[in-house]
C-alpha atoms as a PDB file:
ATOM      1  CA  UNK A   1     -20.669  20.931  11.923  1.00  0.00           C
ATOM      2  CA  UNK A   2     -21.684  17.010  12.678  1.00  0.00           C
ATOM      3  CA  UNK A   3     -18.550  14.872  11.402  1.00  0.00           C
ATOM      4  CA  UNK A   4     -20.134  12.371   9.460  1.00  0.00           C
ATOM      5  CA  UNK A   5     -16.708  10.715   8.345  1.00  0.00           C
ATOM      6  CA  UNK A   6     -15.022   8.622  11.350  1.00  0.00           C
ATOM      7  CA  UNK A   7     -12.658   5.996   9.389  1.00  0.00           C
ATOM      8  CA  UNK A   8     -10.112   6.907   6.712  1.00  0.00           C
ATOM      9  CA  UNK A   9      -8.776   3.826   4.719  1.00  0.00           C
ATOM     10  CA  UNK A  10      -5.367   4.406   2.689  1.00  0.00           C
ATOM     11  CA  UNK A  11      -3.564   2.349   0.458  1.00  0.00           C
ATOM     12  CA  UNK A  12       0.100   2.493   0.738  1.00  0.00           C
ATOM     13  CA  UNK A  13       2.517   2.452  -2.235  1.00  0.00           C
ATOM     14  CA  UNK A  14       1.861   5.227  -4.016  1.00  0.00           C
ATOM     15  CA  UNK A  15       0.179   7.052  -1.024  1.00  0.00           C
ATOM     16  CA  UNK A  16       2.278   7.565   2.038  1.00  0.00           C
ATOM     17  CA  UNK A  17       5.167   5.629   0.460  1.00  0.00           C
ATOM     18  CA  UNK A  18       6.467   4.642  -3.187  1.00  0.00           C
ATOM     19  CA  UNK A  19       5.477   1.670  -4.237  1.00  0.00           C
ATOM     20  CA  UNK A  20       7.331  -1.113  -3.042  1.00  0.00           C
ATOM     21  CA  UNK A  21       8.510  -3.299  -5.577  1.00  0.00           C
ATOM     22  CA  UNK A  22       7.173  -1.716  -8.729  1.00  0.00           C
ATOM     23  CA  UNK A  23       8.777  -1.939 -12.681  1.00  0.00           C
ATOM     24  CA  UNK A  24      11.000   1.102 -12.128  1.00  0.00           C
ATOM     25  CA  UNK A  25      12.100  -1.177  -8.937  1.00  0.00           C
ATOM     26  CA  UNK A  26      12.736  -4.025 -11.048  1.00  0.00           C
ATOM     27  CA  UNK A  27      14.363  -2.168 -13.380  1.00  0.00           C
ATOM     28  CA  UNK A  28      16.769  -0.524 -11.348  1.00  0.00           C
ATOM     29  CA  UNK A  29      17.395  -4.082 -10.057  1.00  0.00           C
ATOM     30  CA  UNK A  30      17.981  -5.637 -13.317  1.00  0.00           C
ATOM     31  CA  UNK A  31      20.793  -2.474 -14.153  1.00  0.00           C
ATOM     32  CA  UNK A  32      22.253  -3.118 -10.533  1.00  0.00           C
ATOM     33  CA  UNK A  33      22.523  -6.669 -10.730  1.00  0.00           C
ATOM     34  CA  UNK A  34      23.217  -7.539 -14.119  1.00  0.00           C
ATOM     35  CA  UNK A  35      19.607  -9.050 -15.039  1.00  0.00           C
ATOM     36  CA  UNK A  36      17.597  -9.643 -18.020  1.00  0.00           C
ATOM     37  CA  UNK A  37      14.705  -7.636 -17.542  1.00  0.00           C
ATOM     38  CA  UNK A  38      12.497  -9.231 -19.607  1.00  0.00           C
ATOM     39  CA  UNK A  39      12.994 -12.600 -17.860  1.00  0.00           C
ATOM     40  CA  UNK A  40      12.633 -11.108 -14.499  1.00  0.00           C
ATOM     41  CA  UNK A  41       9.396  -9.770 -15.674  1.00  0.00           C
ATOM     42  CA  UNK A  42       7.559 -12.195 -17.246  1.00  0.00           C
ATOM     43  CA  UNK A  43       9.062 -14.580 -13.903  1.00  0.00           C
ATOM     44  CA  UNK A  44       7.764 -11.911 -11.896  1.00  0.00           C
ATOM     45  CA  UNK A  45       4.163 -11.185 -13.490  1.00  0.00           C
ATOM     46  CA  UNK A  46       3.603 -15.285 -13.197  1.00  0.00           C
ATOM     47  CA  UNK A  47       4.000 -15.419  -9.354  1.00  0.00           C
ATOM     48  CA  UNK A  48       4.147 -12.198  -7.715  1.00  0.00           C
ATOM     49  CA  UNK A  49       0.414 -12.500  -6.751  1.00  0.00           C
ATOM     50  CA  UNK A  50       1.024 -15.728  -4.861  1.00  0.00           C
ATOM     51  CA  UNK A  51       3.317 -13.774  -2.805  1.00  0.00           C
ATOM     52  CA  UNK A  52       1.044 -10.626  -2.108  1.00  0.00           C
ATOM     53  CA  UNK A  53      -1.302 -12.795  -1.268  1.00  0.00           C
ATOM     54  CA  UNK A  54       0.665 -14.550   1.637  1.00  0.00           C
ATOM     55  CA  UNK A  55       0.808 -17.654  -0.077  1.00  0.00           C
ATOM     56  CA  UNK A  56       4.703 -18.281  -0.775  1.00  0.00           C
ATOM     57  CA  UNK A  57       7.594 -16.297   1.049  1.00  0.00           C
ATOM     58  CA  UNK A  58       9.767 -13.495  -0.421  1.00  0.00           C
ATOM     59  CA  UNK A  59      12.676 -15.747   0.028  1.00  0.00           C
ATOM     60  CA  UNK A  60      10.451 -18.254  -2.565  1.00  0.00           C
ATOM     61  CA  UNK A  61       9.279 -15.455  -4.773  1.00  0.00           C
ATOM     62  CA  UNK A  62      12.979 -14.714  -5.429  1.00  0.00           C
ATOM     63  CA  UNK A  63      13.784 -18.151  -6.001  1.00  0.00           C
ATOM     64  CA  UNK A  64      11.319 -17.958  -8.901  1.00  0.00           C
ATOM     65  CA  UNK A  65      12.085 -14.813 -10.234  1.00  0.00           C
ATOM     66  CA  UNK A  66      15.757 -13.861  -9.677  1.00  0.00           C
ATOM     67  CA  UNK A  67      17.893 -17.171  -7.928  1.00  0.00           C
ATOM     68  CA  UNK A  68      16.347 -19.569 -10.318  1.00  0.00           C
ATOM     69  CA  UNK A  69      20.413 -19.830 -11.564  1.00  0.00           C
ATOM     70  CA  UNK A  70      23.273 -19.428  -9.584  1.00  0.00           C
ATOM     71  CA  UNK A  71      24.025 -15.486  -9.341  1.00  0.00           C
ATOM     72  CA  UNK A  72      27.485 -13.357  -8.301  1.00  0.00           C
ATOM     73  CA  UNK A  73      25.355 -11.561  -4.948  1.00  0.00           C
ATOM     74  CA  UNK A  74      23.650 -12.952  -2.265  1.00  0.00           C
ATOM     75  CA  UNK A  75      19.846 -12.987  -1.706  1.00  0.00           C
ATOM     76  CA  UNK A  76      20.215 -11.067   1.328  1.00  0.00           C
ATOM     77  CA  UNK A  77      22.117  -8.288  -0.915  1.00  0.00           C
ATOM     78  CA  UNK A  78      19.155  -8.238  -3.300  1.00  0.00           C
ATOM     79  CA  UNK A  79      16.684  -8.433  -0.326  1.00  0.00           C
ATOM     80  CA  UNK A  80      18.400  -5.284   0.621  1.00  0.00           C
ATOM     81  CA  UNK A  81      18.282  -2.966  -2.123  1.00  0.00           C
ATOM     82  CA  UNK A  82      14.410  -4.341  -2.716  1.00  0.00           C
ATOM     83  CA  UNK A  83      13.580  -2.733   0.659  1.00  0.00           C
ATOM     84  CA  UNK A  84      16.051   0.350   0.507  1.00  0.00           C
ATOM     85  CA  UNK A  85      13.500   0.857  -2.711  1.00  0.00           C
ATOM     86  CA  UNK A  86      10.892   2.327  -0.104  1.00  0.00           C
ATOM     87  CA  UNK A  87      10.839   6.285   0.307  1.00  0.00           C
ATOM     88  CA  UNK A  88       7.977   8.182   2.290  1.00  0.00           C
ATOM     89  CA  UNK A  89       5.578  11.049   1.170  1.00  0.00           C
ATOM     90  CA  UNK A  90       6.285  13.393   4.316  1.00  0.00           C
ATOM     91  CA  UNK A  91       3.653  15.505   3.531  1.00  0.00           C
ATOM     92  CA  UNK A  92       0.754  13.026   3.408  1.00  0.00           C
ATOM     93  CA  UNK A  93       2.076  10.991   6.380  1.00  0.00           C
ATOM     94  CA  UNK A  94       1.443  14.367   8.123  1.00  0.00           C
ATOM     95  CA  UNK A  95      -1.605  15.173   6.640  1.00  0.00           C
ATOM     96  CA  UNK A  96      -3.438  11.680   8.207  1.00  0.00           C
ATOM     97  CA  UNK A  97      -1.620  12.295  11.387  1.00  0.00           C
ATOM     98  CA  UNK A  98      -3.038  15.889  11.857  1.00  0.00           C
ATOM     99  CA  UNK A  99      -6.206  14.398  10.458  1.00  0.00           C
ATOM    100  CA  UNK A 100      -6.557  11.506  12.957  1.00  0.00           C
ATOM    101  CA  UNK A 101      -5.512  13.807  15.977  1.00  0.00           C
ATOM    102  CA  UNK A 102      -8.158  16.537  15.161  1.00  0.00           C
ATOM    103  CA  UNK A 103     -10.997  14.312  14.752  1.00  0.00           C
ATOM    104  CA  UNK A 104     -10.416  11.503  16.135  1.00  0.00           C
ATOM    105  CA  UNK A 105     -10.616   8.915  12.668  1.00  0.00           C
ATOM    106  CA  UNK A 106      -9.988   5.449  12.624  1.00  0.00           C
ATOM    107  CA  UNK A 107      -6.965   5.164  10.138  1.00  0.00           C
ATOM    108  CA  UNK A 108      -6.761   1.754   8.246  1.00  0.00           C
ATOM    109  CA  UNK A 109      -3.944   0.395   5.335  1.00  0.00           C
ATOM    110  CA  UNK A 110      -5.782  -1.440   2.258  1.00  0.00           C
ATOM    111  CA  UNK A 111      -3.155  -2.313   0.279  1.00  0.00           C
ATOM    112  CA  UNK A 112      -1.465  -4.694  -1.957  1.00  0.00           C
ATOM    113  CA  UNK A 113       2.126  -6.268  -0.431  1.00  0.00           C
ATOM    114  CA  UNK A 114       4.325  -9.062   0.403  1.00  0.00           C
ATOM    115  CA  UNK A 115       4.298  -9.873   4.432  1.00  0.00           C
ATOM    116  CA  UNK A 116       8.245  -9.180   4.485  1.00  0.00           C
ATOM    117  CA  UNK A 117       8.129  -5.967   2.598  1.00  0.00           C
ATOM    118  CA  UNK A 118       4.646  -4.742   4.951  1.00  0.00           C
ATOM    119  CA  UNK A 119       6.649  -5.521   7.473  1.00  0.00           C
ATOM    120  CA  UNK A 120       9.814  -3.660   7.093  1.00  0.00           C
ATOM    121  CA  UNK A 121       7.617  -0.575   5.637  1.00  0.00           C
ATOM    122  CA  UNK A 122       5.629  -0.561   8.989  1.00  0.00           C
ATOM    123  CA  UNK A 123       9.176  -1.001  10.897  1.00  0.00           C
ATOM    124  CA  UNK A 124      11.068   1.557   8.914  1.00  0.00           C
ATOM    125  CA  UNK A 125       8.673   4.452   8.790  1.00  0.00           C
ATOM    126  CA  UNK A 126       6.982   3.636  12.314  1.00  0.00           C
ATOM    127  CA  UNK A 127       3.619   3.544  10.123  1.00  0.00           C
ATOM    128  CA  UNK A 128       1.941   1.954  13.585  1.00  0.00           C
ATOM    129  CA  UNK A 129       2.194   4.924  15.438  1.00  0.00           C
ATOM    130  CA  UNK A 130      -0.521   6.447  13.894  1.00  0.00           C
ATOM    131  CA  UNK A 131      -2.290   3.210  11.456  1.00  0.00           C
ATOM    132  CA  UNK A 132      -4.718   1.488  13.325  1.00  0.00           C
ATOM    133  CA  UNK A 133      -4.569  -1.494  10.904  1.00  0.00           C
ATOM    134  CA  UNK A 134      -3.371  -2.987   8.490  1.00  0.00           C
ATOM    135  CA  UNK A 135      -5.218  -4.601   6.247  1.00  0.00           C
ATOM    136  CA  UNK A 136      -2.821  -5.934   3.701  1.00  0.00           C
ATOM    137  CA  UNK A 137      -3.404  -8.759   0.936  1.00  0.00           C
ATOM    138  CA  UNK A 138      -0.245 -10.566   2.647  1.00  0.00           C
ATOM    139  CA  UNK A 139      -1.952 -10.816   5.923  1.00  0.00           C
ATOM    140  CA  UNK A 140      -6.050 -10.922   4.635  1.00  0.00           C
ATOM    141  CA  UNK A 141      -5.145 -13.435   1.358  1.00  0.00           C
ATOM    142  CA  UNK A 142      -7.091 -11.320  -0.794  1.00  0.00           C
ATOM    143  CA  UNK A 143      -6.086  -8.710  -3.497  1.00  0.00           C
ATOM    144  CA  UNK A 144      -7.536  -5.576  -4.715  1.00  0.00           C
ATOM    145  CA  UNK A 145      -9.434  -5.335  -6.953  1.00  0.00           C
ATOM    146  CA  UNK A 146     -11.219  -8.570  -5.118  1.00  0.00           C
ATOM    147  CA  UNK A 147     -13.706  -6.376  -3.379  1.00  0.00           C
ATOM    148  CA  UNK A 148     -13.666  -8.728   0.114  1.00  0.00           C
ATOM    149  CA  UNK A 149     -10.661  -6.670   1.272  1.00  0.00           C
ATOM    150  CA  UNK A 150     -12.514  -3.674   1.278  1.00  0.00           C
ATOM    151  CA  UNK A 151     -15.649  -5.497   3.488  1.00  0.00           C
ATOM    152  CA  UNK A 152     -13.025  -7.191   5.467  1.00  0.00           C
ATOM    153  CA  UNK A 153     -11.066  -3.803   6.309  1.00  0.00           C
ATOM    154  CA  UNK A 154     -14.775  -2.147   7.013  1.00  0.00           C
ATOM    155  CA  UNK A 155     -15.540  -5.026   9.354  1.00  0.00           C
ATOM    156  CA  UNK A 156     -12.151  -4.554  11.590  1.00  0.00           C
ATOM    157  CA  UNK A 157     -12.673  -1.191  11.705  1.00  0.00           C
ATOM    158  CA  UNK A 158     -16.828  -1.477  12.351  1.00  0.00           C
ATOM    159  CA  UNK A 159     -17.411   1.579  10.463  1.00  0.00           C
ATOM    160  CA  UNK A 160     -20.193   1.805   7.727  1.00  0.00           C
ATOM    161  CA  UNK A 161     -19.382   2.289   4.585  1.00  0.00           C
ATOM    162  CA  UNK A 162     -20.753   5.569   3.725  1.00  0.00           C
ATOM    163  CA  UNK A 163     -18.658   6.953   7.218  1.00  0.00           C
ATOM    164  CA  UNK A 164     -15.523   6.247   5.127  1.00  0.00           C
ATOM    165  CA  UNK A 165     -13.510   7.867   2.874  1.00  0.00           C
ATOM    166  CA  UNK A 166     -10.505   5.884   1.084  1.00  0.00           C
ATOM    167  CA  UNK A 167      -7.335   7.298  -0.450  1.00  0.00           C
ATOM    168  CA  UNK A 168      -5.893   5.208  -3.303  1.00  0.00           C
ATOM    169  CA  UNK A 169      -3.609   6.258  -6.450  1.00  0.00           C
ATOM    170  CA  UNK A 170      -5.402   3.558  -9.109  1.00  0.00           C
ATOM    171  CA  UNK A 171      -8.652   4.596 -10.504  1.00  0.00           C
ATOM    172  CA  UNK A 172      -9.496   0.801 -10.794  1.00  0.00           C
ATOM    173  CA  UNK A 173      -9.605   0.633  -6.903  1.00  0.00           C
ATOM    174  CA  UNK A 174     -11.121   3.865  -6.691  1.00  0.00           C
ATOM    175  CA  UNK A 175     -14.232   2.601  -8.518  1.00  0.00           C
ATOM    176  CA  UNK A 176     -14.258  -0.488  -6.426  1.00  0.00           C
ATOM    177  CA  UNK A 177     -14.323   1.276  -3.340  1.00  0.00           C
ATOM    178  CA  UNK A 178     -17.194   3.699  -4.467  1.00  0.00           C
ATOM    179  CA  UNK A 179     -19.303   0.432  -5.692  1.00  0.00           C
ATOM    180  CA  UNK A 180     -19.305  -0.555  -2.270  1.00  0.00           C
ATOM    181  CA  UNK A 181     -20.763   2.706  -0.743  1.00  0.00           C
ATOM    182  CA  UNK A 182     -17.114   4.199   0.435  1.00  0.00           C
ATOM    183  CA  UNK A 183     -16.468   7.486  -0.443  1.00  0.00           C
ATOM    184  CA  UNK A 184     -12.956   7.240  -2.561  1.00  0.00           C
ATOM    185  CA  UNK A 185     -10.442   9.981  -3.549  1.00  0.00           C
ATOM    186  CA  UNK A 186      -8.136   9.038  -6.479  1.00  0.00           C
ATOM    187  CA  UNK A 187      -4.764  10.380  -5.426  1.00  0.00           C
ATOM    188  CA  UNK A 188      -2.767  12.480  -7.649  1.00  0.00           C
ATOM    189  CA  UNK A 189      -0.976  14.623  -5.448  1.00  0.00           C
ATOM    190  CA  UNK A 190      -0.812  16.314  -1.861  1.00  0.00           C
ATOM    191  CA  UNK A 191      -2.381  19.283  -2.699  1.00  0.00           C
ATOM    192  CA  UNK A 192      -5.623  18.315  -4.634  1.00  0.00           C
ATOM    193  CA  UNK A 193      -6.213  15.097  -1.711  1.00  0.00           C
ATOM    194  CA  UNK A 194      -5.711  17.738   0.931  1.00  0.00           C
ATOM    195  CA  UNK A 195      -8.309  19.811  -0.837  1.00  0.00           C
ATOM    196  CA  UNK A 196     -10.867  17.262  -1.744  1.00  0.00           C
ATOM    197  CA  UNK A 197     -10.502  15.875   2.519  1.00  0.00           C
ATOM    198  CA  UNK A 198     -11.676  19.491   2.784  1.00  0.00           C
ATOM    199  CA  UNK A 199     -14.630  19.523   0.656  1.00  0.00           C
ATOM    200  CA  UNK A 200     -15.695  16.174   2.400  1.00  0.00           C
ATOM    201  CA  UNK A 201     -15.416  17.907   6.013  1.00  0.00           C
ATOM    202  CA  UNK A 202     -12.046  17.115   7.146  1.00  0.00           C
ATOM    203  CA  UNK A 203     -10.016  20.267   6.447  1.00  0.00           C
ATOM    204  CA  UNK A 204      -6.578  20.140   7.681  1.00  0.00           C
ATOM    205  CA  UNK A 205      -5.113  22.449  10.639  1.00  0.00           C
ATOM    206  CA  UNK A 206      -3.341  25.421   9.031  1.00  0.00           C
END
C-alpha cells in the first residue's frame, strides 16, 4: 500500500503528557500553598496568554498571578511543584515512536505552553529524541486556535496539508486543523487514536 501520510503533528498536554499548568494544577496549588483560588484564577485567566505566547517570562507570570504579595515559600518552591505537575502517557509516547520508526513520519509538537515549562517537558521526558519540532506558541508567538500555527508548523515541516494527520484532545483545534486541509483525530484515549491511525494507514506494530 502507497503511504500517503508522511508528517504527524501532536499537541502535547493532554496527548503525550498532562497538561501542564491546567485548573486541577492550580487548584492543587492553591490547597498546597495556602491560596485563594478564585484570585489566582481570575489573575491567571488575565495574563496567562501573554506568557504562552512568549511575551512575558514565567518568573513575570507568577509575579502577576501568585507573588503579587509577599508569600511564606519561595518562587523557586512554587516553580517546582508547577513542573513536578507534568506526568507522561507511556503508551502514546510509544505509539508515535513505533509509528515514526516504521514509516519513517515527520513528528511535529503544536501546542499551547510557556517557554520554561516546554522546556523542562522536552528535558524531562527526552521528548527530542523522537519530536522533530516543536512548534510551540512560546517559541512561534501564536496560539491555537489562531490558525497561523498550524501553516507555520506545515511550513517547517514542508509537508502538505492533506499528507498530515494531527492528534489533539480539544475538538475546537480539531476543527481548525481539518479547515485547513489536515486530517485531525480528536483524542480521547489510547485505544480509539491507535485505531483511527489504523484506519488512516498507519497501523501500529503488534
Amino acid at each position: 500500500m502507497t503511504q500517503s501520510i508522511s508528517a504527524l503533528f501532536l499537541d502535547l498536554g493532554g496527548v503525550l503528557l498532562t497538561n501542564g499548568w491546567d485548573h486541577a494544577g492550580r487548584e492543587r496549588a492553591s490547597k498546597r500553598f495556602g491560596l485563594e483560588l478564585d484570585e489566582m484564577e481570575e489573575r491567571h485567566r488575565l495574563t496567562f496568554d501573554t506568557y504562552e505566547v512568549g511575551k512575558i517570562t514565567l518568573e513575570q507570570y507568577l509575579g502577576r498571578v501568585v507573588f503579587f504579595r509577599k508569600r511564606s515559600f519561595s518562587l523557586d518552591q512554587f516553580r517546582e511543584f508547577m513542573f513536578e505537575q507534568s506526568k507522561p502517557f507511556p503508551h502514546m509516547m510509544e505509539l508515535v515512536r513505533g509509528l515514526k520508526a516504521r514509516y519513517g513520519l515527520k513528528i511535529a509538537v503544536v501546542s499551547n505552553e510557556g517557554r520554561e515549562l516546554t522546556e523542562y517537558r522536552i528535558r524531562r521526558f527526552a521528548l527530542n529524541e523522537f519530536i522533530d519540532f516543536f512548534i510551540s506558541s512560546c517559541f512561534v508567538h501564536f496560539r491555537k486556535p489562531d490558525e497561523d500555527i498550524f501553516r507555520i508548523a506545515l511550513d517547517i515541516a514542508q509537508t502538505p496539508a492533506d499528507r498530515v494527520v494531527y492528534i489533539e484532545d480539544r475538538p475546537m483545534f480539531v476543527q481548525v486543523a481539518q479547515s485547513l486541509g489536515i486530517t485531525a483525530i480528536h483524542h480521547t484515549g489510547y485505544a480509539a487514536t491507535r485505531a483511527k491511525l489504523a484506519a488512516l494507514g498507519l497501523p501500529a506494530a503488534e
